[in-house]
N, C-alpha and C. Protein backbone atom coordinates (compact mmCIF):
# COMPACT_ATOMS: atom_id res chain seq x y z
N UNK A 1 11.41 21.28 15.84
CA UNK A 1 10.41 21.25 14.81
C UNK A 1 10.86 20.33 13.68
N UNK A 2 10.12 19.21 12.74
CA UNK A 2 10.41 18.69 12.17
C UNK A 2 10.60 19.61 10.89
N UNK A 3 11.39 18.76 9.78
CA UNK A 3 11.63 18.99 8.85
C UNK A 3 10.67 18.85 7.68
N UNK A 4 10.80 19.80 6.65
CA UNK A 4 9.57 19.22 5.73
C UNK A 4 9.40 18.11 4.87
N UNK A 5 10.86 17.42 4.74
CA UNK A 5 11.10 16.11 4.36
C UNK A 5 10.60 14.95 5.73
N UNK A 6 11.03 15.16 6.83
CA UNK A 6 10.64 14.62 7.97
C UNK A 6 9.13 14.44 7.84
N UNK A 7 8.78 15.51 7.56
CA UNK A 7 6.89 15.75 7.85
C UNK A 7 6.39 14.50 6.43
N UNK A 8 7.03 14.37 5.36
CA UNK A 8 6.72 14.19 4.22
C UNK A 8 6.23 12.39 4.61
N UNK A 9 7.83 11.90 5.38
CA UNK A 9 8.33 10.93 5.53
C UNK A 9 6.74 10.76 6.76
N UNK A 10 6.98 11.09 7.24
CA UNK A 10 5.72 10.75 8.91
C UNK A 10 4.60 10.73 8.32
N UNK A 11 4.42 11.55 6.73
CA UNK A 11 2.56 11.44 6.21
C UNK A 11 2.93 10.18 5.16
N UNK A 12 3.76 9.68 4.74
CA UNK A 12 4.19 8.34 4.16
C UNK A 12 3.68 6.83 5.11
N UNK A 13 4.71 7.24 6.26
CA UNK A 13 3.91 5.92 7.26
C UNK A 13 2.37 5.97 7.60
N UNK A 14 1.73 7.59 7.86
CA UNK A 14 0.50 6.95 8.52
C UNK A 14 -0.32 6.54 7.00
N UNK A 15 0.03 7.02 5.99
CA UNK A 15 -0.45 6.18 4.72
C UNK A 15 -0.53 5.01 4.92
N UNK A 16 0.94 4.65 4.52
CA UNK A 16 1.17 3.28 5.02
C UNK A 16 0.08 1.92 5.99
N UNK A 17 0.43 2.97 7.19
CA UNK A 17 -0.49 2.40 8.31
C UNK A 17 -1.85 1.63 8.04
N UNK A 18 -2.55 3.03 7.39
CA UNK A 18 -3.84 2.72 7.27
C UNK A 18 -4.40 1.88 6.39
N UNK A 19 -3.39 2.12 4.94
CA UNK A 19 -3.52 0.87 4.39
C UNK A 19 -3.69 -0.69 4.65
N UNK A 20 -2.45 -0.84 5.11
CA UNK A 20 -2.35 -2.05 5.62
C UNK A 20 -3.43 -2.18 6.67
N UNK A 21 -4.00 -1.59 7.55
CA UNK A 21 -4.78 -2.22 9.07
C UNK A 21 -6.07 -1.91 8.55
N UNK A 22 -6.24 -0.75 7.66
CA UNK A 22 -7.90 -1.01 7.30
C UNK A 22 -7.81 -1.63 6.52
N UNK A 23 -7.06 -2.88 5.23
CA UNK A 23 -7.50 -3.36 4.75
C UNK A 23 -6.84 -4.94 5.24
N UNK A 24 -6.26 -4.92 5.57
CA UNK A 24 -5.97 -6.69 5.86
C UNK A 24 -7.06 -7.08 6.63
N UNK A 25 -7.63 -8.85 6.15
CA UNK A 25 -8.10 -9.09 6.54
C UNK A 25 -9.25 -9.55 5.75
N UNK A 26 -9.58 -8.39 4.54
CA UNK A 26 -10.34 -8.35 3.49
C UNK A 26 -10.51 -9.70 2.38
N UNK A 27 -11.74 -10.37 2.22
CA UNK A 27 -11.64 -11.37 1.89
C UNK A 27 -11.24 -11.22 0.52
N UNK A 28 -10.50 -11.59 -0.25
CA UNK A 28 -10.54 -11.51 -1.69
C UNK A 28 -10.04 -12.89 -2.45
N UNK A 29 -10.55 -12.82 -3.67
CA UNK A 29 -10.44 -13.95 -4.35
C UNK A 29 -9.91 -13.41 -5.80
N UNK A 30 -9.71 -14.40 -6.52
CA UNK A 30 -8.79 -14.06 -8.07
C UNK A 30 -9.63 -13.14 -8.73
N UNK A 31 -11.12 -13.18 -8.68
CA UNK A 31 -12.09 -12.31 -9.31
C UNK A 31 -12.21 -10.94 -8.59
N UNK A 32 -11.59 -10.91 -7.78
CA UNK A 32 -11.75 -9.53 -7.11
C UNK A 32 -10.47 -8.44 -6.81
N UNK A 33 -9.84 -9.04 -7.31
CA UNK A 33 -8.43 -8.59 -6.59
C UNK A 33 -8.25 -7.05 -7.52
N UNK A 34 -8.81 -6.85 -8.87
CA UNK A 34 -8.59 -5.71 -9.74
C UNK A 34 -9.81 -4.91 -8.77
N UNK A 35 -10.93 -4.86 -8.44
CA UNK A 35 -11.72 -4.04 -7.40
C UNK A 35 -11.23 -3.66 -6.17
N UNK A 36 -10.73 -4.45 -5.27
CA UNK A 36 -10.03 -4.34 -4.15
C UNK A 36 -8.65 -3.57 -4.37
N UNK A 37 -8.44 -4.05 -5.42
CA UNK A 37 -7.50 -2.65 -5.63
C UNK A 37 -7.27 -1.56 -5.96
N UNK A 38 -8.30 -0.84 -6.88
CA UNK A 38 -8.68 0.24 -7.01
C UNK A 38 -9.61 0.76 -5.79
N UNK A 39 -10.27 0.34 -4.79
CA UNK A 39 -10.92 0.29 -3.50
C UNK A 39 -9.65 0.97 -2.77
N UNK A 40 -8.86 0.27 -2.81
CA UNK A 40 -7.64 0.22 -1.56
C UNK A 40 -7.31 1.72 -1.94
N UNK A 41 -6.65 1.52 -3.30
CA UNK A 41 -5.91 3.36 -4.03
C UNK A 41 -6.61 4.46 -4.07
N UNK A 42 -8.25 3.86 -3.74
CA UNK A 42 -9.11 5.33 -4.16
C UNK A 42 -9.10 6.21 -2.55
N UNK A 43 -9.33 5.20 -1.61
CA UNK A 43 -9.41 5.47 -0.44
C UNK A 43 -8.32 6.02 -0.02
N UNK A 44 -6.84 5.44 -0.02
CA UNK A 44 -5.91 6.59 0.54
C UNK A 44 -5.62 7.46 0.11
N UNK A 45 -5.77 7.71 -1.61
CA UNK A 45 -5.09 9.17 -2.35
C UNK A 45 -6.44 10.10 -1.78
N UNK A 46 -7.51 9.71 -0.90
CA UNK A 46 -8.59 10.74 -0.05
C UNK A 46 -7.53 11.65 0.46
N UNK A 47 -6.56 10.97 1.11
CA UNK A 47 -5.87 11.62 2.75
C UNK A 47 -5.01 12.87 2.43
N UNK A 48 -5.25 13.42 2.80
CA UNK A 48 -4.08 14.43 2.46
C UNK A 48 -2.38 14.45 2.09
N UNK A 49 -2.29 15.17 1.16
CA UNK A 49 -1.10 14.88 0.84
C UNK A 49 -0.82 13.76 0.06
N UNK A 50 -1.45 13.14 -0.19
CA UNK A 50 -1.32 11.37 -0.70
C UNK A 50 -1.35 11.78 -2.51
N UNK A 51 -0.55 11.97 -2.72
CA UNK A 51 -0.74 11.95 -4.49
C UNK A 51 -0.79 10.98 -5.30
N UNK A 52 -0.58 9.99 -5.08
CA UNK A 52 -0.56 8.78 -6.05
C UNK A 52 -0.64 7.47 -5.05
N UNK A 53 -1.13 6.58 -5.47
CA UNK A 53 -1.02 5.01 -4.72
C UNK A 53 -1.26 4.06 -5.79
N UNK A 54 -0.39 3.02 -5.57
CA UNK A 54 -0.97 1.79 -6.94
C UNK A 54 -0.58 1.27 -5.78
N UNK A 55 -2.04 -0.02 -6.03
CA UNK A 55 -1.89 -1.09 -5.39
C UNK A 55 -2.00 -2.52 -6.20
N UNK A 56 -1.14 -3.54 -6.15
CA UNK A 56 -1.54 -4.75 -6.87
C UNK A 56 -1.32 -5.84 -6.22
N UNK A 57 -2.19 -6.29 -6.56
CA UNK A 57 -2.85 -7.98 -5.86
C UNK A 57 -1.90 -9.11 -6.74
N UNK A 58 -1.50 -9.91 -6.40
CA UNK A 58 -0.93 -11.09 -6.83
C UNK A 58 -1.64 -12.01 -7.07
N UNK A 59 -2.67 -12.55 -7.96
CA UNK A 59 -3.65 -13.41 -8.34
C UNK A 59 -3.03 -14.70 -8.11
N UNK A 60 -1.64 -15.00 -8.46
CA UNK A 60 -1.30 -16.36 -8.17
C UNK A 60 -0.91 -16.51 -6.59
N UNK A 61 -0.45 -15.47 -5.73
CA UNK A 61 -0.40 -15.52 -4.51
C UNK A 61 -1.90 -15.42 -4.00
N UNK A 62 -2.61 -15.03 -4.17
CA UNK A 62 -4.00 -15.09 -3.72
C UNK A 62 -4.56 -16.73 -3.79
N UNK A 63 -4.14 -17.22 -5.08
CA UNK A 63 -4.62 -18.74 -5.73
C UNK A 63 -3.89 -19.57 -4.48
N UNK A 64 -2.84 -19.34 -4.50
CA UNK A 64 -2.16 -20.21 -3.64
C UNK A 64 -2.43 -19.97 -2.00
N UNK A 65 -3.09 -19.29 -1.82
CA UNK A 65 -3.55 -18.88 -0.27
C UNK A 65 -4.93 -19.32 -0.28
N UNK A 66 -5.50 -19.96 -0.92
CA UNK A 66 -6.79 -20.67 -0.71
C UNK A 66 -6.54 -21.55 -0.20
N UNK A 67 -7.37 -21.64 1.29
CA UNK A 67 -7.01 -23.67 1.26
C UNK A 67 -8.10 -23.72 2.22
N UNK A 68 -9.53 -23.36 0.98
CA UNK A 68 -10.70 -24.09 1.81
C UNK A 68 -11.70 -23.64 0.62
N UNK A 69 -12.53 -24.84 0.35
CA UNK A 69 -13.49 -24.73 -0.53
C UNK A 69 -14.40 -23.12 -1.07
N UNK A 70 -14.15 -22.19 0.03
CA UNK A 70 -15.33 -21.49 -0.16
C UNK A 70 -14.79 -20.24 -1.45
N UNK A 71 -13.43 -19.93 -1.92
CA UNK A 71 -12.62 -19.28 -3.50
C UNK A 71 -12.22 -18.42 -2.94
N UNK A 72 -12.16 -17.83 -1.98
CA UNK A 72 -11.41 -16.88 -1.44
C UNK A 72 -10.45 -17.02 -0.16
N UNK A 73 -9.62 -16.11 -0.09
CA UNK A 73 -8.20 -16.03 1.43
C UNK A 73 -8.88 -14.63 2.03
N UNK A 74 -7.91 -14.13 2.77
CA UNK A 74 -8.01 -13.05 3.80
C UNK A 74 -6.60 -12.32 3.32
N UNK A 75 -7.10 -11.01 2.99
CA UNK A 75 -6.11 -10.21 2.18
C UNK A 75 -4.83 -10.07 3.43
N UNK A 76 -3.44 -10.15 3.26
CA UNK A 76 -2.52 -9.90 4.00
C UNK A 76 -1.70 -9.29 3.22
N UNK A 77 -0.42 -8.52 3.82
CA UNK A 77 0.45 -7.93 2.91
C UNK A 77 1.55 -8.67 1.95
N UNK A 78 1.12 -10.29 2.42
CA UNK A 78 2.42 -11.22 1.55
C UNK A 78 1.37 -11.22 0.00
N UNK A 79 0.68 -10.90 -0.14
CA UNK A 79 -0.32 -10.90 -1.18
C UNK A 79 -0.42 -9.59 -2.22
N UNK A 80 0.02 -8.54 -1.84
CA UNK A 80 0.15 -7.77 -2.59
C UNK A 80 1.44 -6.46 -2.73
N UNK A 81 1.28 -5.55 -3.56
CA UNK A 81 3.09 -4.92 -3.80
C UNK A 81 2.43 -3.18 -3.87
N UNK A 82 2.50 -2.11 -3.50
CA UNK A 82 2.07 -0.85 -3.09
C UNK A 82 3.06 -0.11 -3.37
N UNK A 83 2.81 0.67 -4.02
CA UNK A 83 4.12 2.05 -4.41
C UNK A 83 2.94 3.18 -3.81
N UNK A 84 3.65 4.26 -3.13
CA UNK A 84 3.13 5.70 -3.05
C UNK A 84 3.74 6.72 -3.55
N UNK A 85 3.16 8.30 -3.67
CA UNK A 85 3.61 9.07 -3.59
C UNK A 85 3.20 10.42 -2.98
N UNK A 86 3.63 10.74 -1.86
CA UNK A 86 3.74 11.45 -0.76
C UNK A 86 4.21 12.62 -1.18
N UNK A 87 3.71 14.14 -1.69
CA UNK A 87 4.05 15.25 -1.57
C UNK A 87 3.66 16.30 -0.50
N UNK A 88 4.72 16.80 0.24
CA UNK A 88 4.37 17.79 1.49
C UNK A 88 5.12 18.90 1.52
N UNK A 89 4.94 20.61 1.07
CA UNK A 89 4.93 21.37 1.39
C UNK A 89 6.71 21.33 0.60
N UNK A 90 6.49 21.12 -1.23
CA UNK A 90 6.98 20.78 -2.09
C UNK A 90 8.44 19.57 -1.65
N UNK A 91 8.29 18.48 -0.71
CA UNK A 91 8.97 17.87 -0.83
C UNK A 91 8.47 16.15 -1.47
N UNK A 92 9.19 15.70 -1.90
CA UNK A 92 8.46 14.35 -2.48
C UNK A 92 8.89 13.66 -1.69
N UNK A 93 8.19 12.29 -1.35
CA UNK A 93 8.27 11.08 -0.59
C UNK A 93 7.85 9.56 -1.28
N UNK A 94 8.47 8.88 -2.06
CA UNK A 94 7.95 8.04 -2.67
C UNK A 94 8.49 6.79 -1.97
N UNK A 95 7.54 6.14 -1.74
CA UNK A 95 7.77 4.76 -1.19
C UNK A 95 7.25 3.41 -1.11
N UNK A 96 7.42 2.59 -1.00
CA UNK A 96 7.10 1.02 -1.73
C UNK A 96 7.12 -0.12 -0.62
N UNK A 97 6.03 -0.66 -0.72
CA UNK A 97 5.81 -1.73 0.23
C UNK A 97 5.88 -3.48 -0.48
N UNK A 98 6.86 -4.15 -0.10
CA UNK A 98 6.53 -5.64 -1.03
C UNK A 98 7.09 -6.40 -0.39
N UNK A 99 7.77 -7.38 -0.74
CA UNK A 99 8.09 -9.24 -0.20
C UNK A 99 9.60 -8.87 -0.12
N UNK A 100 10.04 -8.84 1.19
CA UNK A 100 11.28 -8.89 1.73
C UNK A 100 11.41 -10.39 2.47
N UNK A 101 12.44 -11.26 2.03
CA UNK A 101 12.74 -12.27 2.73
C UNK A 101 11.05 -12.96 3.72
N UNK A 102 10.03 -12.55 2.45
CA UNK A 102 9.10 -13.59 3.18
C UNK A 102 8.07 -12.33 4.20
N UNK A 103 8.55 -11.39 4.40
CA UNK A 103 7.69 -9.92 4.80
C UNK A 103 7.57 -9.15 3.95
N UNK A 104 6.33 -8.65 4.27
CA UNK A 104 6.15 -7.24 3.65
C UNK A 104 6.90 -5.72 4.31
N UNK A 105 7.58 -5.46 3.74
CA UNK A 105 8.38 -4.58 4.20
C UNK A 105 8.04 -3.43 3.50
N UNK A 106 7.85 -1.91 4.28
CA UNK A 106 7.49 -0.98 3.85
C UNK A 106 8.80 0.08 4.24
N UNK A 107 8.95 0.80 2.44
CA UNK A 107 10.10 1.60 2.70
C UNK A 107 10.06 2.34 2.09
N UNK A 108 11.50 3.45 2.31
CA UNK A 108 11.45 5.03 1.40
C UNK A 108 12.11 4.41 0.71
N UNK A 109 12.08 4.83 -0.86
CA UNK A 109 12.53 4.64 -1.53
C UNK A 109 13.24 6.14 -2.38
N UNK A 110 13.19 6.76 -2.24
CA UNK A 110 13.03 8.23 -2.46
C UNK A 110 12.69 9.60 -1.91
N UNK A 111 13.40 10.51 -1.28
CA UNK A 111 12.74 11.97 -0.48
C UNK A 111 13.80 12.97 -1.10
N UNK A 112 13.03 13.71 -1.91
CA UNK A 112 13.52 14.88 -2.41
C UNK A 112 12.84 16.23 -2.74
N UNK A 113 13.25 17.42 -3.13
CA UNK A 113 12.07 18.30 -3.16
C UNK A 113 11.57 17.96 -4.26
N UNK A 114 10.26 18.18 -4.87
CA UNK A 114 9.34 18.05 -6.01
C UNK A 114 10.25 18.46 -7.41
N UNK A 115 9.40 17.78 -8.05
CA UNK A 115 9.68 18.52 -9.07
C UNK A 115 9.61 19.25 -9.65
């Protein structure tokens, strides 16, 4: 049987998950990136367990991922930086997704019981 830090950690990734695959892909542009991001945070703190999410868009990484007349890119994870926080059955799980050597790398940054 898993652990309740284990369990905490496993409702962290499918956060994770869903973030990233339901939203990449998403067209966004410099004017949109504060909507799409409150879009992105409102939708996973739905899921259970999900207590907190900030998501932020990089407007100059977005600027620089244009490269076609029409003002917008296709949202990917080199484009934006995601902190969570994951509470399960009083253990905390806080964890952070951003620009590792050129990836987006998603990690624990923190698992302890609550506070």
């Amino acid at each position: 049987m898993p652990t309740d830090a284990q369990r905490a950690c496993f409702e962290a990734g499918i956060k994770f998950g869903t973030l990233y695959h339901q939203f990449a892909g998403t067209p966004v542009s410099p004017d949109s990136t504060r909507s799409l991001e409150t879009a992105m945070a409102e939708a996973i703190e739905n899921q259970p367990y999900c207590e907190s999410v900030t998501v932020r868009i990089d407007d100059d990484r977005v600027r620089e991922a244009i490269d076609h007349g029409n003002g917008y890119t296709e949202l990917t994870g080199t484009l934006m930086d995601v902190t969570m926080r994951i509470e399960y059955d009083g253990i905390t799980a806080e964890t952070r997704m951003e620009m590792a050597d050129g990836y987006p790398l998603m990690k624990l940054e923190r698992v302890d019981r609550g506070e």
